[in-house]
Protein backbone atom coordinates (compact mmCIF):
# COMPACT_ATOMS: atom_id res chain seq x y z
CA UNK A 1 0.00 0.00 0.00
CA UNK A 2 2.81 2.64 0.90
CA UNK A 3 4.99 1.13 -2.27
CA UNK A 4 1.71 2.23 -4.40
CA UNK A 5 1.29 5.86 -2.45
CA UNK A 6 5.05 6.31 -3.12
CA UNK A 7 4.99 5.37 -6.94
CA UNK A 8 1.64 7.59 -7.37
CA UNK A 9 4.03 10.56 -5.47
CA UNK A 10 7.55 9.84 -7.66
CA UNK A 11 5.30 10.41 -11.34
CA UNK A 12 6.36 13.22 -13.01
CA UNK A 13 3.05 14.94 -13.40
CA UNK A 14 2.60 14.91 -9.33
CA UNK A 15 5.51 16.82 -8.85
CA UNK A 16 4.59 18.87 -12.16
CA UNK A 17 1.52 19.64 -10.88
CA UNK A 18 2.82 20.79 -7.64
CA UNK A 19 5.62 23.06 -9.14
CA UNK A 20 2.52 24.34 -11.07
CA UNK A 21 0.34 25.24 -7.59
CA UNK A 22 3.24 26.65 -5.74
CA UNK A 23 4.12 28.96 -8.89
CA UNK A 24 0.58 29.73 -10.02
CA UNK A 25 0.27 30.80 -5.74
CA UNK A 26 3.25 33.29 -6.32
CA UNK A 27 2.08 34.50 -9.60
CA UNK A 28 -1.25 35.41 -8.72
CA UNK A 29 0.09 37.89 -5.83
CA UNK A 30 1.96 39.92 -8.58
CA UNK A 31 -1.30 39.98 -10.24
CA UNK A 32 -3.55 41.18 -7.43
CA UNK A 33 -0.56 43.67 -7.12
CA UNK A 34 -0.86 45.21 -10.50
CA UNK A 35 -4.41 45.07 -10.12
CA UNK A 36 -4.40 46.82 -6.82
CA UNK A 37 -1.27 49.20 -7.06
CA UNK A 38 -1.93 50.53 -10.73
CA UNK A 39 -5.39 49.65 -11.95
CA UNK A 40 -7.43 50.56 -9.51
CA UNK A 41 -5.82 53.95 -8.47
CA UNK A 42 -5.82 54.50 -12.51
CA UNK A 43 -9.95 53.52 -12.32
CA UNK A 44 -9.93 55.39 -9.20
CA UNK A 45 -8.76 58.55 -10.51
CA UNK A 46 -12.13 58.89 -12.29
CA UNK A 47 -14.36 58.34 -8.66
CA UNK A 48 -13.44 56.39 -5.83
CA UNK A 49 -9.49 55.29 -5.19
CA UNK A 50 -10.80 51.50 -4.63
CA UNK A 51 -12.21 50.01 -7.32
CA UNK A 52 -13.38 47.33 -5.18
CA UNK A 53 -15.66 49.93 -3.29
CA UNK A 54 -17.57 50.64 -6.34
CA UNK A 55 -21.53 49.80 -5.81
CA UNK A 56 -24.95 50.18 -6.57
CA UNK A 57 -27.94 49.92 -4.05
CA UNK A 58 -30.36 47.83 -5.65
CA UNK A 59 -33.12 48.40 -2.76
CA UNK A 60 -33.40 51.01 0.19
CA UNK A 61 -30.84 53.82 0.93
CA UNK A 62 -27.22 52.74 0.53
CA UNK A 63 -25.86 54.52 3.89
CA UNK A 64 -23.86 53.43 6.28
CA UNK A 65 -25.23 53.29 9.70
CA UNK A 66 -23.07 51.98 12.56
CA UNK A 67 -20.57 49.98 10.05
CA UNK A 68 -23.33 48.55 8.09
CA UNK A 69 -24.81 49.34 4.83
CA UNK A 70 -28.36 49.84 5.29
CA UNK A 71 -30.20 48.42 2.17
CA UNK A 72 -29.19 45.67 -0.70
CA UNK A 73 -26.15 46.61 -2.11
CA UNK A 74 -24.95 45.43 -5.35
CA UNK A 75 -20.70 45.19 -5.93
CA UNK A 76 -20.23 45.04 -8.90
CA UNK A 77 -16.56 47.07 -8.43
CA UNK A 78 -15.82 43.49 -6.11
CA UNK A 79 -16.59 41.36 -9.52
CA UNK A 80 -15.08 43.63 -11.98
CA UNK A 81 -12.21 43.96 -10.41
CA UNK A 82 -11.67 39.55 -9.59
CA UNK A 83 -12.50 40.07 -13.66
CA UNK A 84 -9.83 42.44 -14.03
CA UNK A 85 -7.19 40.00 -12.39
CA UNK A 86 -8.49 37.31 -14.02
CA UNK A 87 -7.63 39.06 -17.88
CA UNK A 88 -4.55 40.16 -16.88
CA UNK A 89 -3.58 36.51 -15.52
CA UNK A 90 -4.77 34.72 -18.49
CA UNK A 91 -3.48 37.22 -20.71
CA UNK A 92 0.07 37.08 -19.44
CA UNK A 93 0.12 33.31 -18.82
CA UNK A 94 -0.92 33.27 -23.00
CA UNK A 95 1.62 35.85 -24.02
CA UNK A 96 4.51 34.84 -21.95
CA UNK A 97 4.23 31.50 -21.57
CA UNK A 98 1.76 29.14 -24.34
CA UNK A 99 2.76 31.21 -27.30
CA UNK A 100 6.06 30.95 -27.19
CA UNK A 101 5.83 27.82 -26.02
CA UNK A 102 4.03 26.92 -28.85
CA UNK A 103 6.23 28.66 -31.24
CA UNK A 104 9.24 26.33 -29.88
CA UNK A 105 6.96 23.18 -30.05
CA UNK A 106 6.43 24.01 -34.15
CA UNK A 107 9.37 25.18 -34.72
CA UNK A 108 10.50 21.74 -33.05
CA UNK A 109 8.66 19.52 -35.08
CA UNK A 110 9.22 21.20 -38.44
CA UNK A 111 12.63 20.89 -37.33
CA UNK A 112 12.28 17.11 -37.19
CA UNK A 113 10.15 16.73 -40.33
CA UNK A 114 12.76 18.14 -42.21
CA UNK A 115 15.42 16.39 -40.90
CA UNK A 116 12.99 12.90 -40.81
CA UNK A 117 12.44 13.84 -44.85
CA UNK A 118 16.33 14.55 -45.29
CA UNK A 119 17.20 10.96 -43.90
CA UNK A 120 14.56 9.34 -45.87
CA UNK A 121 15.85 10.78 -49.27
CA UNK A 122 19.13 9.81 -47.97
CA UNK A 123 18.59 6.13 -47.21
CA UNK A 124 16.91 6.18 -51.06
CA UNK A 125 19.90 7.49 -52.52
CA UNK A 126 22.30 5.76 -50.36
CA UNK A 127 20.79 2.03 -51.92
CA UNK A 128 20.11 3.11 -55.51
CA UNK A 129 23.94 3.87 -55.74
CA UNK A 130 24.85 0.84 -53.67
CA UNK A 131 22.53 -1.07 -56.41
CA UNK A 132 24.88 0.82 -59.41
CA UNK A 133 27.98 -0.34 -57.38
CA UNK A 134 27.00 -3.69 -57.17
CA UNK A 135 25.50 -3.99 -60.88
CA UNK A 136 28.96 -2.38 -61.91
CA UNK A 137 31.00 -5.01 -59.73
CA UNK A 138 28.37 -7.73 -61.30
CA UNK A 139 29.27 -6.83 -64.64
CA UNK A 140 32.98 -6.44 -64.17
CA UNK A 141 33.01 -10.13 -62.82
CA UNK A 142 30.75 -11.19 -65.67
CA UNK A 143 28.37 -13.87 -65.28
CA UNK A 144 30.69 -17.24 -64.59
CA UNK A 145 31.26 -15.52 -61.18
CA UNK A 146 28.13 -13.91 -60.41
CA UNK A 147 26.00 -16.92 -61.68
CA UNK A 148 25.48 -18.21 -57.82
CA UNK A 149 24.92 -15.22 -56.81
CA UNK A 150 21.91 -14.73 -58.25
CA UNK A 151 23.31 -12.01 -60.36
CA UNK A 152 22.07 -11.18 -64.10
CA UNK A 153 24.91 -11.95 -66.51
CA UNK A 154 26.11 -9.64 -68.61
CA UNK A 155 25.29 -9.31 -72.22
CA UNK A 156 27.73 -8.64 -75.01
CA UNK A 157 25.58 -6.60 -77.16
CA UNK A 158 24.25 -8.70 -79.45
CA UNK A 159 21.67 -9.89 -76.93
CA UNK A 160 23.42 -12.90 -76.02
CA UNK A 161 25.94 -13.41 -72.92
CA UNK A 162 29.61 -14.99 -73.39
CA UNK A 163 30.45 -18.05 -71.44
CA UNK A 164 33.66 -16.83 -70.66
CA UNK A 165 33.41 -13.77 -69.01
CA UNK A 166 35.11 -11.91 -71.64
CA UNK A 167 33.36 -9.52 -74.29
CA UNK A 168 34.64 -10.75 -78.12
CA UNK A 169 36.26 -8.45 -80.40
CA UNK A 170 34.39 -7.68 -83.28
């Protein structure tokens, strides 16, 4: 049971995934930070300095009575600005990270098509000119020698082959 637990620990997409968490927890503080040190002072600048703190009552009198806001109170500041991180997260996780990591993937694999395509023409060209060397050796031996070989014999020209390995003189 513990051999198992330890196996299902040591897989490299456990300790991927937990490399993921722990970065993913330190990235998303530098989010909120942009989100809270220049967005919302920037969206501030127009109203409140909190963009969180933006609101609409939705029924009754918004006010604040003793700490509490008298009334339904709608935040939509709250969502827009969880939104807000949310864009900026994505967005920099696609710019920064997938697309170039998807650039280096295709440039990768055009890489190795290439090369798989250059090695394939290779091995082609490498036997057709081991199949002229061994046709020229086959007909430089003529056929006495290369008869149990399975090799063609050689013809003279006139459509017949000598017996003796040697072309005749005309």
């Amino acid at each position: 049971m513990l051999g198992g637990f330890k196996a299902f620990l040591m897989r490299g997409n456990v300790i991927d995934l937990a490399v993921a968490v722990v970065i993913g927890a330190a990235f998303t503080n530098i989010v909120n930070s942009v989100v809270k040190g220049i967005i919302n002072p920037v969206v501030g600048a127009f109203g409140t300095k909190d963009l969180e703190s933006y609101s609409s009552c939705i029924k009754g009198s918004c006010v604040v009575v003793n700490g509490e806001v008298q009334g339904v109170q709608l935040q939509w500041g709250l969502v827009f600005s969880a939104m807000l991180s949310f864009l900026i997260t994505a967005g920099v996780v696609y710019f920064l990270m997938v697309l170039p990591m998807a650039k280096i993937l295709a440039k990768r694999a055009a890489h190795d098509k290439a090369r798989e395509g250059v090695a394939e023409t290779m091995e082609i060209s490498e036997l057709e000119v081991l199949k002229e060397i061994r046709d020229h050796l086959v007909a430089q031996r003529g056929p006495s020698v290369g008869a149990g070989t399975g090799a063609t014999p050689s013809s003279n020209g006139s459509g017949s082959s000598t017996a003796s390995g040697t072309h005749p003189t005309s």
